[in-house]
C-alpha atoms as a PDB file:
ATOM      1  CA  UNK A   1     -14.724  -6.154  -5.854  1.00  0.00           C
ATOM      2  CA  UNK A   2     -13.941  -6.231  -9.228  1.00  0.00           C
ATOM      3  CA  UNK A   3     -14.260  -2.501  -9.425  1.00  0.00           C
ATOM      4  CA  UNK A   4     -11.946  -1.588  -6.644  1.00  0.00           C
ATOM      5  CA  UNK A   5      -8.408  -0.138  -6.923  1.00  0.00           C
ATOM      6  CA  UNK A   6      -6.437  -0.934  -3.865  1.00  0.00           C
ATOM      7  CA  UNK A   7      -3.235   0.015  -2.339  1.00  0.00           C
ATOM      8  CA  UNK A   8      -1.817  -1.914   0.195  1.00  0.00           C
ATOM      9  CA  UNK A   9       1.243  -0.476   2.183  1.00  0.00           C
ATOM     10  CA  UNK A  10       4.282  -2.845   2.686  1.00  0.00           C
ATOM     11  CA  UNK A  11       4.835  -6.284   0.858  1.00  0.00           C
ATOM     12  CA  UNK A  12       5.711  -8.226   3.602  1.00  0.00           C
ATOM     13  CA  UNK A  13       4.441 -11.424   4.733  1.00  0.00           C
ATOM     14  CA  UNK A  14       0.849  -9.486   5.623  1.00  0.00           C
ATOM     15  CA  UNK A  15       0.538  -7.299   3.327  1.00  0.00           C
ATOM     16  CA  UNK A  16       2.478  -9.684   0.062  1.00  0.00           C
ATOM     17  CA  UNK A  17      -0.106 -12.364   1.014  1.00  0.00           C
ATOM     18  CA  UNK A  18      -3.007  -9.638   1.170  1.00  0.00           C
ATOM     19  CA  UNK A  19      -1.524  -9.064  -2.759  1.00  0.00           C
ATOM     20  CA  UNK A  20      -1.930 -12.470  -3.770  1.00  0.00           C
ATOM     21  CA  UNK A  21      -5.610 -12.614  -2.675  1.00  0.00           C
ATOM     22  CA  UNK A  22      -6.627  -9.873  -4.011  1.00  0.00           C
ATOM     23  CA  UNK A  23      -4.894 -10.379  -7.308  1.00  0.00           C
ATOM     24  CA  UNK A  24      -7.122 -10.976 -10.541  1.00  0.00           C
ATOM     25  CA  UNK A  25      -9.891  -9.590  -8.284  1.00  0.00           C
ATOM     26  CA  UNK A  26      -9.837  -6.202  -7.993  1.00  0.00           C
ATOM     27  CA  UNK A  27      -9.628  -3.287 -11.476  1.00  0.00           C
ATOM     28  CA  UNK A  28      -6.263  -2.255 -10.008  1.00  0.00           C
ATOM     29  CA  UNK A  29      -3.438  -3.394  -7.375  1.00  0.00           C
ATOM     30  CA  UNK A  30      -0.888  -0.802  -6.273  1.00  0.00           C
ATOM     31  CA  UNK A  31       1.503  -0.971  -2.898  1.00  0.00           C
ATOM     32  CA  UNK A  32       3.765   1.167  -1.206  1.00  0.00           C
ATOM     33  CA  UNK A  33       7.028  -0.510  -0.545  1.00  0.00           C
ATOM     34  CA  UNK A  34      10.381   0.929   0.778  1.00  0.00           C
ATOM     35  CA  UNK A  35      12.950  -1.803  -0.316  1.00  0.00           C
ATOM     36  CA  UNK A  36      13.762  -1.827  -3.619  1.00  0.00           C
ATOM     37  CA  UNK A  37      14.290  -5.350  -4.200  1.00  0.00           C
ATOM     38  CA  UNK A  38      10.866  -5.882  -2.896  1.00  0.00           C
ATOM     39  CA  UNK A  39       9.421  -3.980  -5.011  1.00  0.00           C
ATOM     40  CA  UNK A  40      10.897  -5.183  -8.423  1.00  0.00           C
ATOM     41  CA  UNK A  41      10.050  -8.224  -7.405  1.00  0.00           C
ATOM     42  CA  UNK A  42       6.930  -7.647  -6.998  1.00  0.00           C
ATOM     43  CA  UNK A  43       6.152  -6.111 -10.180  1.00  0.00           C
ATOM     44  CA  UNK A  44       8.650  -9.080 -12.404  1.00  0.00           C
ATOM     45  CA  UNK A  45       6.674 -11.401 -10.296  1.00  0.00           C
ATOM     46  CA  UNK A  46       3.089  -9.428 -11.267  1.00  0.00           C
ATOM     47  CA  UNK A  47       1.641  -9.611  -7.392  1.00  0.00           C
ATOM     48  CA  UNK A  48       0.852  -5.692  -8.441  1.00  0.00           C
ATOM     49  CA  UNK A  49       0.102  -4.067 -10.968  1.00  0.00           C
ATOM     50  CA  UNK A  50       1.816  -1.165  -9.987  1.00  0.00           C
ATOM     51  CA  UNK A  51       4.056   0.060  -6.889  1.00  0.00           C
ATOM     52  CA  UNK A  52       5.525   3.243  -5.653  1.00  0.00           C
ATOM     53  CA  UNK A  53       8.216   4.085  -2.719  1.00  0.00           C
ATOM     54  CA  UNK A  54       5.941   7.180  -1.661  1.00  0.00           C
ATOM     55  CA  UNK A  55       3.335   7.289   1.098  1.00  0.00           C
ATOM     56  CA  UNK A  56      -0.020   8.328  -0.205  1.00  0.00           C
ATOM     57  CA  UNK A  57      -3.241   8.541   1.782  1.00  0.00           C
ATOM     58  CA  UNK A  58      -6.279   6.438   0.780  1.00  0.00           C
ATOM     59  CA  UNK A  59      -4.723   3.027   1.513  1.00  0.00           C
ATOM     60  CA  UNK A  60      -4.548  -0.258   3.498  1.00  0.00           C
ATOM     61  CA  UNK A  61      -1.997  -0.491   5.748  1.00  0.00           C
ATOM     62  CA  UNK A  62      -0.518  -4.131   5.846  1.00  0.00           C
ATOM     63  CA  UNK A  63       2.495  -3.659   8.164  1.00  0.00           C
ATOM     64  CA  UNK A  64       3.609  -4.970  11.622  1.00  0.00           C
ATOM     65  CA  UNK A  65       1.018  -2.940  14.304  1.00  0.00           C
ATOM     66  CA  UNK A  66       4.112  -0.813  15.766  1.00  0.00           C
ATOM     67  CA  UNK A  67       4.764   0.560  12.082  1.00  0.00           C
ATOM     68  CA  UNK A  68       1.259   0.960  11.246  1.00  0.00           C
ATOM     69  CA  UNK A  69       0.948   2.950  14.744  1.00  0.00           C
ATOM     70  CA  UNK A  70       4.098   5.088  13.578  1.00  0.00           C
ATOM     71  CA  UNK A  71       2.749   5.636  10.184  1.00  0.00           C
ATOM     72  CA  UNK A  72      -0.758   7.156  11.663  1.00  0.00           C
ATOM     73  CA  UNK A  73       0.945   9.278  13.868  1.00  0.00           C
ATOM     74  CA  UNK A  74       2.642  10.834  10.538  1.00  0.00           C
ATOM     75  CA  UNK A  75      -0.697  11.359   9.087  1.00  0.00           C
ATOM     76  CA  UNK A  76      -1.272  14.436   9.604  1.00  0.00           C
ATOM     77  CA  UNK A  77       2.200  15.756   8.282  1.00  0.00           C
ATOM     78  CA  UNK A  78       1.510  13.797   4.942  1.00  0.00           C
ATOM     79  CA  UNK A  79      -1.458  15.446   4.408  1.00  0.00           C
ATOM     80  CA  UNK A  80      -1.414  17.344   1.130  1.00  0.00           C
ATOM     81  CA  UNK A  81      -1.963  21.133   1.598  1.00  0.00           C
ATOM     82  CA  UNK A  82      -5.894  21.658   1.702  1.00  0.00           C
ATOM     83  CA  UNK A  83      -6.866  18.496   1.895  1.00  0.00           C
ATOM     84  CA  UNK A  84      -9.881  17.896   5.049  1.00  0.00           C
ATOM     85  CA  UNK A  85      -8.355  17.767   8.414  1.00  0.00           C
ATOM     86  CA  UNK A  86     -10.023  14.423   9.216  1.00  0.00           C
ATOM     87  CA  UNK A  87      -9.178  11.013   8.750  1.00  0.00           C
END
């Protein structure tokens, strides 16, 4: 795993103690967190290496199941122009 860059949406309970696990043990650790509190914390606190307000596609999703449903169904509108169709 030590190769691996990961991005985990939301630093919540699920996805903040998905952070901790995987820190030291992956190349890089970014997240995708809306609060901004959260996500200074975060970073003072070094649970990522880096972290971002913006959706972007390629990434775990580590939020409560009705937000992860809601952030599917956006998907498609996220997609950058050109990219494949498919998930």
């Amino acid at each position: 795993m030590h190769h691996l860059r990961v991005c985990i949406i939301g630093l919540g309970l699920m996805g903040g103690s998905l952070a901790l696990a995987l820190r030291g043990r992956v190349a890089h650790l970014s997240a995708v967190e809306r609060h901004a509190a959260t996500r200074q914390y975060a970073l003072h606190h070094g649970v990522v290496d880096s972290v971002t307000d913006e959706l972007a596609l390629g990434v775990k999703v580590a939020t409560p199941v009705r937000t992860i449903l809601h952030l599917l169904a956006q998907l498609p509108a996220l997609r950058p122009e050109g990219a494949p169709s498919s998930i």
